[in-house]
Structures are given as structure tokens and as C-alpha cells.
N, C-alpha and C. Protein backbone atom coordinates (compact mmCIF):
# COMPACT_ATOMS: atom_id res chain seq x y z
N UNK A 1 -0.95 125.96 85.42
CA UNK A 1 0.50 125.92 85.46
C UNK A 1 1.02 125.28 84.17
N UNK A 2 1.55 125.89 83.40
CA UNK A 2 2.58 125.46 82.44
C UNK A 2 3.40 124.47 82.69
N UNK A 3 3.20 123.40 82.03
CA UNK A 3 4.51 121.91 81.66
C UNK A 3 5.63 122.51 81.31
N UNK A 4 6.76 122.39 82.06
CA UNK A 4 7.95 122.30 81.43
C UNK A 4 8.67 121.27 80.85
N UNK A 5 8.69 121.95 79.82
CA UNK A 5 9.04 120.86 78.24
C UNK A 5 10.80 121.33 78.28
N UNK A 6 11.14 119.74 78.06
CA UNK A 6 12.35 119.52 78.58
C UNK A 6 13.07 118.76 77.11
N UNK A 7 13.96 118.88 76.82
CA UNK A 7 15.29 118.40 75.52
C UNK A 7 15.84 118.02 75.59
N UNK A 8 16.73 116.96 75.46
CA UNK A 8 18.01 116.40 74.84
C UNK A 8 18.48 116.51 73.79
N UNK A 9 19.94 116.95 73.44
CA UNK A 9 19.86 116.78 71.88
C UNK A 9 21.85 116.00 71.84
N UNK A 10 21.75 114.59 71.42
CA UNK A 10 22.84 113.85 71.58
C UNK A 10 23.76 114.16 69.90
N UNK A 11 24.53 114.58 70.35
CA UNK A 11 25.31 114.86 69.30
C UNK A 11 27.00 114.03 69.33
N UNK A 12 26.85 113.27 67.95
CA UNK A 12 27.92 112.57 67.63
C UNK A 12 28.53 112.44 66.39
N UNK A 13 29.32 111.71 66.20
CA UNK A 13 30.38 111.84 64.62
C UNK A 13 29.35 111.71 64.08
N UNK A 14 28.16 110.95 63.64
CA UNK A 14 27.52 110.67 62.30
C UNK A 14 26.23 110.86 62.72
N UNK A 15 25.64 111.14 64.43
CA UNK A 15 24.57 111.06 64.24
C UNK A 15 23.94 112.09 64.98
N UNK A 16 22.29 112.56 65.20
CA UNK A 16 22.00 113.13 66.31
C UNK A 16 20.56 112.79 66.41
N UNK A 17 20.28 113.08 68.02
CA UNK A 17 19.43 112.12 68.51
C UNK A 17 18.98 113.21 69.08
N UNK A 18 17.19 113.68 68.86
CA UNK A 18 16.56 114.33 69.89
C UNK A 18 15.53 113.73 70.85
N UNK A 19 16.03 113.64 72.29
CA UNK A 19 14.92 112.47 73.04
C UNK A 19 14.26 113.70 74.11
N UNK A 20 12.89 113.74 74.20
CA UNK A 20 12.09 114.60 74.79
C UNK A 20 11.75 113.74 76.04
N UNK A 21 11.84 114.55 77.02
CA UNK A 21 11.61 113.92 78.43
C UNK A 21 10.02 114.07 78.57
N UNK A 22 9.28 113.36 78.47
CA UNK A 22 7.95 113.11 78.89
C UNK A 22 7.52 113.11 80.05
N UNK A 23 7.89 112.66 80.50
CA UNK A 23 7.51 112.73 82.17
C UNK A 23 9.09 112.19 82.72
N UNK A 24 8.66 112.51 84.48
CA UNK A 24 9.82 112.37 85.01
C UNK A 24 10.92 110.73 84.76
N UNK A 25 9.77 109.72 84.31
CA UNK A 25 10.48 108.40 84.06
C UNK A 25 10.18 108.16 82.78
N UNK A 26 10.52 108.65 81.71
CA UNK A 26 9.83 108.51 80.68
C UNK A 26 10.43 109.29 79.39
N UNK A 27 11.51 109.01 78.21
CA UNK A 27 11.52 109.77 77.64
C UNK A 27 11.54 109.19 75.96
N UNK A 28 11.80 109.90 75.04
CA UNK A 28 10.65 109.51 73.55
C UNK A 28 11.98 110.18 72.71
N UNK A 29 12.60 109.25 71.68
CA UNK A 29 13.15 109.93 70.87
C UNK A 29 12.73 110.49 69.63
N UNK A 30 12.90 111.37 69.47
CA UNK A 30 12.39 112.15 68.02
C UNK A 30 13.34 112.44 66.52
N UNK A 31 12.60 112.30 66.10
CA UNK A 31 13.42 112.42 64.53
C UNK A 31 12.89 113.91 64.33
N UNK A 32 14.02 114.71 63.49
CA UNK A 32 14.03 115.97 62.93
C UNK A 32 14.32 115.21 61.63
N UNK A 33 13.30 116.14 60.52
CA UNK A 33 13.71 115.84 59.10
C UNK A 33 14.48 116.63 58.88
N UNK A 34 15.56 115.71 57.87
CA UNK A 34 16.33 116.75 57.23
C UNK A 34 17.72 116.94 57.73
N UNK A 35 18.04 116.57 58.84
CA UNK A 35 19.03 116.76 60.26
C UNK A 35 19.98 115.58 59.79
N UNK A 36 20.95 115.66 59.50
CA UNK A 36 22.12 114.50 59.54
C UNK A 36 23.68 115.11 59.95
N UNK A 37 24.24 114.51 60.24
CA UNK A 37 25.78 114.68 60.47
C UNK A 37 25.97 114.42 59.40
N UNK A 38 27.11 114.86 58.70
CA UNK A 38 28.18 114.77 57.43
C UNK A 38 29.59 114.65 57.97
N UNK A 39 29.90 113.58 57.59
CA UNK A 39 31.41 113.20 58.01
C UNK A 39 31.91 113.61 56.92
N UNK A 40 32.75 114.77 56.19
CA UNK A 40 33.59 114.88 55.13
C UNK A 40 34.93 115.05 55.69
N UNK A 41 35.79 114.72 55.01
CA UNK A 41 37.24 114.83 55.55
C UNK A 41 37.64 116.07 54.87
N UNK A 42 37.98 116.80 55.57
CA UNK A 42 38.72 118.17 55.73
C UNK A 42 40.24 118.30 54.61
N UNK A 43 40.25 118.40 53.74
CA UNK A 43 41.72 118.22 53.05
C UNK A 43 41.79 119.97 52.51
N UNK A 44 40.62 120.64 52.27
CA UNK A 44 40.79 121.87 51.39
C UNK A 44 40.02 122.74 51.61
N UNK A 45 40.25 123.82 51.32
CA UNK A 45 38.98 124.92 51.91
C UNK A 45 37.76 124.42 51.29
N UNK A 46 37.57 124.30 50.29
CA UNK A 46 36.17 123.68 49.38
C UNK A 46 35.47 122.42 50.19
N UNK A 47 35.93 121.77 50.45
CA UNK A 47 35.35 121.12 51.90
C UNK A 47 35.13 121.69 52.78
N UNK A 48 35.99 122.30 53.89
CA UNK A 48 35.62 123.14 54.56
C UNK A 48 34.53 123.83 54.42
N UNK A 49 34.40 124.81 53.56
CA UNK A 49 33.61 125.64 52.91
C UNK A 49 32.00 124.85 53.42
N UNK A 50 31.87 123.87 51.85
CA UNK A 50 30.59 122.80 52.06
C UNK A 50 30.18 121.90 53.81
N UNK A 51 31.53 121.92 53.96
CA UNK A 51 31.29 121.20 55.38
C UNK A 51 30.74 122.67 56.47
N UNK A 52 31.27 123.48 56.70
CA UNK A 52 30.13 124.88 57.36
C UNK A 52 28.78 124.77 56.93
N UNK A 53 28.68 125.03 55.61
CA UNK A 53 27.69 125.17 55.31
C UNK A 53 26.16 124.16 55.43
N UNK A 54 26.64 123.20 55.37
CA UNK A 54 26.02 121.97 55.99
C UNK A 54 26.12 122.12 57.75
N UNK A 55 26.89 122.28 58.10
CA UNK A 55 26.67 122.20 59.62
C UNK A 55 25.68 123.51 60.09
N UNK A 56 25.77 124.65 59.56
CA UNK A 56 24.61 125.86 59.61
C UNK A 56 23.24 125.27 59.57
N UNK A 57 23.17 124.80 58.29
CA UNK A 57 21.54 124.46 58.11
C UNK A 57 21.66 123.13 59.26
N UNK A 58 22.17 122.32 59.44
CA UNK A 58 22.01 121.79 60.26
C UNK A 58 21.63 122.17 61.65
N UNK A 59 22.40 123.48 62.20
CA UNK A 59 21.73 123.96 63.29
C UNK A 59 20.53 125.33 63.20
N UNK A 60 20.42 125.24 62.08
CA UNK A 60 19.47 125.81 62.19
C UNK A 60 17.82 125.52 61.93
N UNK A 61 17.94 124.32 61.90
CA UNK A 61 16.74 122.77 61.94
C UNK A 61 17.12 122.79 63.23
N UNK A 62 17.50 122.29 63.70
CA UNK A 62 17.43 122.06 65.35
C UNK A 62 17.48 123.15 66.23
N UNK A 63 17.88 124.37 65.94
CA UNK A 63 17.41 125.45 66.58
C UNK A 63 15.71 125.57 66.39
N UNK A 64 15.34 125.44 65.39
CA UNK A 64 13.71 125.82 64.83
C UNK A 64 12.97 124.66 65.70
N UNK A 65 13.50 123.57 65.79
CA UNK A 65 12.85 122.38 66.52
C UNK A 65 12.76 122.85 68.65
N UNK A 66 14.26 123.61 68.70
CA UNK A 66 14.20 123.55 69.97
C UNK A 66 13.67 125.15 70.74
N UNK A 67 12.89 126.04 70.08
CA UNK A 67 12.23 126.89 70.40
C UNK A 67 11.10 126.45 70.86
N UNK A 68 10.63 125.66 71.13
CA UNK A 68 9.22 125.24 71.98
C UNK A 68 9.86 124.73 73.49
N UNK A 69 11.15 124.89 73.69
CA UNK A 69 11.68 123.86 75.25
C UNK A 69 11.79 125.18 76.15
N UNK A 70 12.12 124.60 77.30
CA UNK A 70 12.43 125.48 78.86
C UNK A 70 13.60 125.07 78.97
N UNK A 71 13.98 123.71 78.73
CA UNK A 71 15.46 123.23 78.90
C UNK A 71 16.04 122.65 78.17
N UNK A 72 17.08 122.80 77.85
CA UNK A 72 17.82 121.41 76.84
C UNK A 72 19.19 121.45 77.38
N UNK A 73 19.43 120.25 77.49
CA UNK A 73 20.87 119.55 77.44
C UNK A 73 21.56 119.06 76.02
N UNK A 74 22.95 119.67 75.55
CA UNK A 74 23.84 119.49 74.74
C UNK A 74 24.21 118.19 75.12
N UNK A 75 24.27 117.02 74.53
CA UNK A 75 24.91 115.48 75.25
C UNK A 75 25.82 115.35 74.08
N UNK A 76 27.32 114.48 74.28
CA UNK A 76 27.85 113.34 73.54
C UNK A 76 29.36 113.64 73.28
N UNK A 77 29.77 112.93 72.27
CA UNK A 77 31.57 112.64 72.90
C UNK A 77 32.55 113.73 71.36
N UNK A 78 31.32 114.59 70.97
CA UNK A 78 31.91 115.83 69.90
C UNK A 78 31.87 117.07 70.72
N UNK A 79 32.34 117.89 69.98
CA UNK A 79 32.79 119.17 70.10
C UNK A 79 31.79 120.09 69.35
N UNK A 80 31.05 119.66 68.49
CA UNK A 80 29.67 120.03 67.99
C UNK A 80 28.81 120.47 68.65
N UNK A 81 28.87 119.90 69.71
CA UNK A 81 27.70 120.59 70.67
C UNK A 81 28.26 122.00 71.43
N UNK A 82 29.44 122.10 71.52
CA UNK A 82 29.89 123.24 71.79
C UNK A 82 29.72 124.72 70.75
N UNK A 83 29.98 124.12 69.48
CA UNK A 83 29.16 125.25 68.14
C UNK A 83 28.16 125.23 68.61
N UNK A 84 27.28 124.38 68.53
CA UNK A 84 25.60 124.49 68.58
C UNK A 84 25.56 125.78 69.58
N UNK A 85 26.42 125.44 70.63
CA UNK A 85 25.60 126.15 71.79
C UNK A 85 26.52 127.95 71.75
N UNK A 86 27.63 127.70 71.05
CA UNK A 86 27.39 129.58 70.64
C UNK A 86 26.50 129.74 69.77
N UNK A 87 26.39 129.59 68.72
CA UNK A 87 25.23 129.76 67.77
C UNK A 87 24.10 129.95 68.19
N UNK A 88 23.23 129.36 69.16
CA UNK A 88 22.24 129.85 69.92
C UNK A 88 22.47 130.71 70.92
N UNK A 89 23.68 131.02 71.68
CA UNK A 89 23.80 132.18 72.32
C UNK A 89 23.79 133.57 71.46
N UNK A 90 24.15 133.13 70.31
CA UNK A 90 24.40 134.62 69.73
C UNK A 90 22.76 134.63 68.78
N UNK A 91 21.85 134.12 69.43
CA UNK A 91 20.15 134.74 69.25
C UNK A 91 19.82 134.67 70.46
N UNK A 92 19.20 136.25 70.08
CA UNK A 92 18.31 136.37 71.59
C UNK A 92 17.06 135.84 71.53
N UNK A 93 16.43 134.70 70.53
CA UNK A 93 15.26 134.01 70.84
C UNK A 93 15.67 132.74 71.66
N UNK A 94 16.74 132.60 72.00
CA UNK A 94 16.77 131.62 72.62
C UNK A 94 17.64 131.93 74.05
N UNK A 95 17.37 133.32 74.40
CA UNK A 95 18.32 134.03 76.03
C UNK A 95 17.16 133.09 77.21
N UNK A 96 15.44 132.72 77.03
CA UNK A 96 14.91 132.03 77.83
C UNK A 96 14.92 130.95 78.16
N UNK A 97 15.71 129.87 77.31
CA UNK A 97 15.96 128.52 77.17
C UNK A 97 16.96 127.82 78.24
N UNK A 98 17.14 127.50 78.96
CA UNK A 98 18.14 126.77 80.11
C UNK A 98 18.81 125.45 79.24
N UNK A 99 20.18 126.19 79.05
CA UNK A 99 20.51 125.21 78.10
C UNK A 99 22.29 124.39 78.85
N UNK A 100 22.00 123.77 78.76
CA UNK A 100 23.25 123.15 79.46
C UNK A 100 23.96 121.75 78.59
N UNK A 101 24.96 121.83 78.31
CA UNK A 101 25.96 120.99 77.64
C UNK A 101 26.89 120.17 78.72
N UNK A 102 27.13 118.93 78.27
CA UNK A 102 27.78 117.65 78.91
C UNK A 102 28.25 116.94 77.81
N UNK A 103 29.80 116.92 78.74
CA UNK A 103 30.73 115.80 77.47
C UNK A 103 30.51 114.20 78.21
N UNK A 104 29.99 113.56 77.17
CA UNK A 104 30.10 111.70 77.44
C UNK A 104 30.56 111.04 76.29
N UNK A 105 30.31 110.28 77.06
CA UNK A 105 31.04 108.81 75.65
C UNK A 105 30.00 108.52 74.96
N UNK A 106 30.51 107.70 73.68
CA UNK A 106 29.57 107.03 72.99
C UNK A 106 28.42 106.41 74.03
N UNK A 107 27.23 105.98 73.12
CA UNK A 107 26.02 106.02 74.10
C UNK A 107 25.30 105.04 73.27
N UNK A 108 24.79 104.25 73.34
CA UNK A 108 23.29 103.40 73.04
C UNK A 108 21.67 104.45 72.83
N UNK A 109 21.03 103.89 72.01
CA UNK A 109 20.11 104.73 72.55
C UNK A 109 19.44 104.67 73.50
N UNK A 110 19.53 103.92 74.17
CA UNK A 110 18.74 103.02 76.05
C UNK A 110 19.56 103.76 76.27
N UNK A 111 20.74 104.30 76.66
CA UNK A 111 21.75 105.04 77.63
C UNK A 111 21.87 106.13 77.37
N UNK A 112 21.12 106.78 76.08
CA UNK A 112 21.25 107.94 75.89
C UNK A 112 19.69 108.60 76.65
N UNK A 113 18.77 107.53 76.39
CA UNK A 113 17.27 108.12 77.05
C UNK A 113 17.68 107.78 78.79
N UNK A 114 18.61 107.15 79.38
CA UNK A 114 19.02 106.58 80.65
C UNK A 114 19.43 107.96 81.22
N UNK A 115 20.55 108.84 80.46
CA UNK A 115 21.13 110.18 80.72
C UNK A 115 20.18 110.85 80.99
N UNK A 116 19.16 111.18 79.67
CA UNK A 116 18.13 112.48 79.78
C UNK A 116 17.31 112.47 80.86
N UNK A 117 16.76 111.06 81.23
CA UNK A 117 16.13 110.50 82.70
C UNK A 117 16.76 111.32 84.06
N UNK A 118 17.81 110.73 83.86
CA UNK A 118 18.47 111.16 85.15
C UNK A 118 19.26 112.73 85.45
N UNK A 119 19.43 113.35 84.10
CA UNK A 119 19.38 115.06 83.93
C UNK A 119 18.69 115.56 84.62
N UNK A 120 17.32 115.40 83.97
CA UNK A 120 16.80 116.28 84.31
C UNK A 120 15.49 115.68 85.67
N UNK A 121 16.14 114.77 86.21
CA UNK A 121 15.51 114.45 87.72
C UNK A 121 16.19 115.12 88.30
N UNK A 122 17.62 115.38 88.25
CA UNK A 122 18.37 116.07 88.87
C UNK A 122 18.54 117.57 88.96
N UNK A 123 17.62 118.42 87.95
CA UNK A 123 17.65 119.69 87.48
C UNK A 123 16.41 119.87 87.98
């Protein structure tokens, strides 16, 4: 029988956090290289512009990271995770993935591995 390998991916203004559920009480945060939030302030298309373009490669490191899961949860108190999650709808390598998004508040990282705990006990 196949492990189902389970995701978090906490997304916030400056940061993101991938914590892998290990077992049912038990979960491990992971670093993606390369992966950062960019806070630029929006004044001109040329920002704009650079600011897309940075957020692309950005999900597309964490898309490449989250092709090995059965599940992942979108977590945190942006609207980012809402891109993320068309962007992976619109590939069909990721139509097998059970992916589910939740808006919360700022988080600790104890309260962010506290969430993923109790997700996916509940899933």
C-alpha cells in the first residue's frame, strides 16, 4: 500500500513555508531553494511586469516541488495562494493532486505545523 504524502504550503507577504506531514502527529518544515516572496510596491507597469515575473518562477519551484504529493493545502492570510492554485489548475499534471486552500491569519511556525496536524487528521 502506498503512503500518502501529504503538503502544506503557507503562503504570506514575505514568506513561504513548506511543512510535510510525516505522520499523523508529526510534521517537518522544508526549505525550497530559490523560493522567496518579493514585496515590490506596485507604482508602474515595469514593476508590475518584474513583480509577475518573479511570482511565475516562483510558482513554478513549488509546483516542481509539489508533484510528488496526494494532498496539499494552500494556508495563510494572502491572496497568493489563490494564483497558486489557478496556475496549477490550468496543468493537467497536477488534475491527481487533492488540493485544498484555507484563508488564516498570520501564523508562528509551531501554529503553522499545529494547522497542517490538524488538516489533515481531519481529511
Amino acid at each position: 500500500m502506498e503512503t500518502v504524502k501529504k503538503l502544506g504550503i503557507w503562503m504570506c507577504h514575505n514568506s513561504i513555508h513548506l511543512i510535510e506531514s510525516v505522520s499523523p502527529a508529526a510534521c517537518e518544515l522544508k526549505p525550497i531553494d530559490g523560493i522567496e516572496k518579493h514585496n515590490i510596491a506596485l507604482h508602474d507597469a515595469a514593476l508590475q511586469n518584474e513583480a509577475f515575473h518573479q511570482q511565475t518562477e516562483s510558482f513554478k519551484k513549488m509546483a516542481t516541488t509539489i508533484q510528488g504529493y496526494h494532498e496539499v493545502v494552500l494556508f495563510g492570510p494572502v491572496d497568493s495562494k489563490i494564483e497558486f492554485l489557478k496556475f496549477l489548475k490550468a496543468d493537467q499534471r497536477f488534475e491527481h493532486i487533492k488540493i485544498d486552500i484555507k484563508q488564516t491569519q498570520i501564523m508562528s511556525e509551531d501554529q503553522q505545523e499545529a494547522f497542517i496536524e490538524n488538516h489533515f487528521s481531519t481529511h
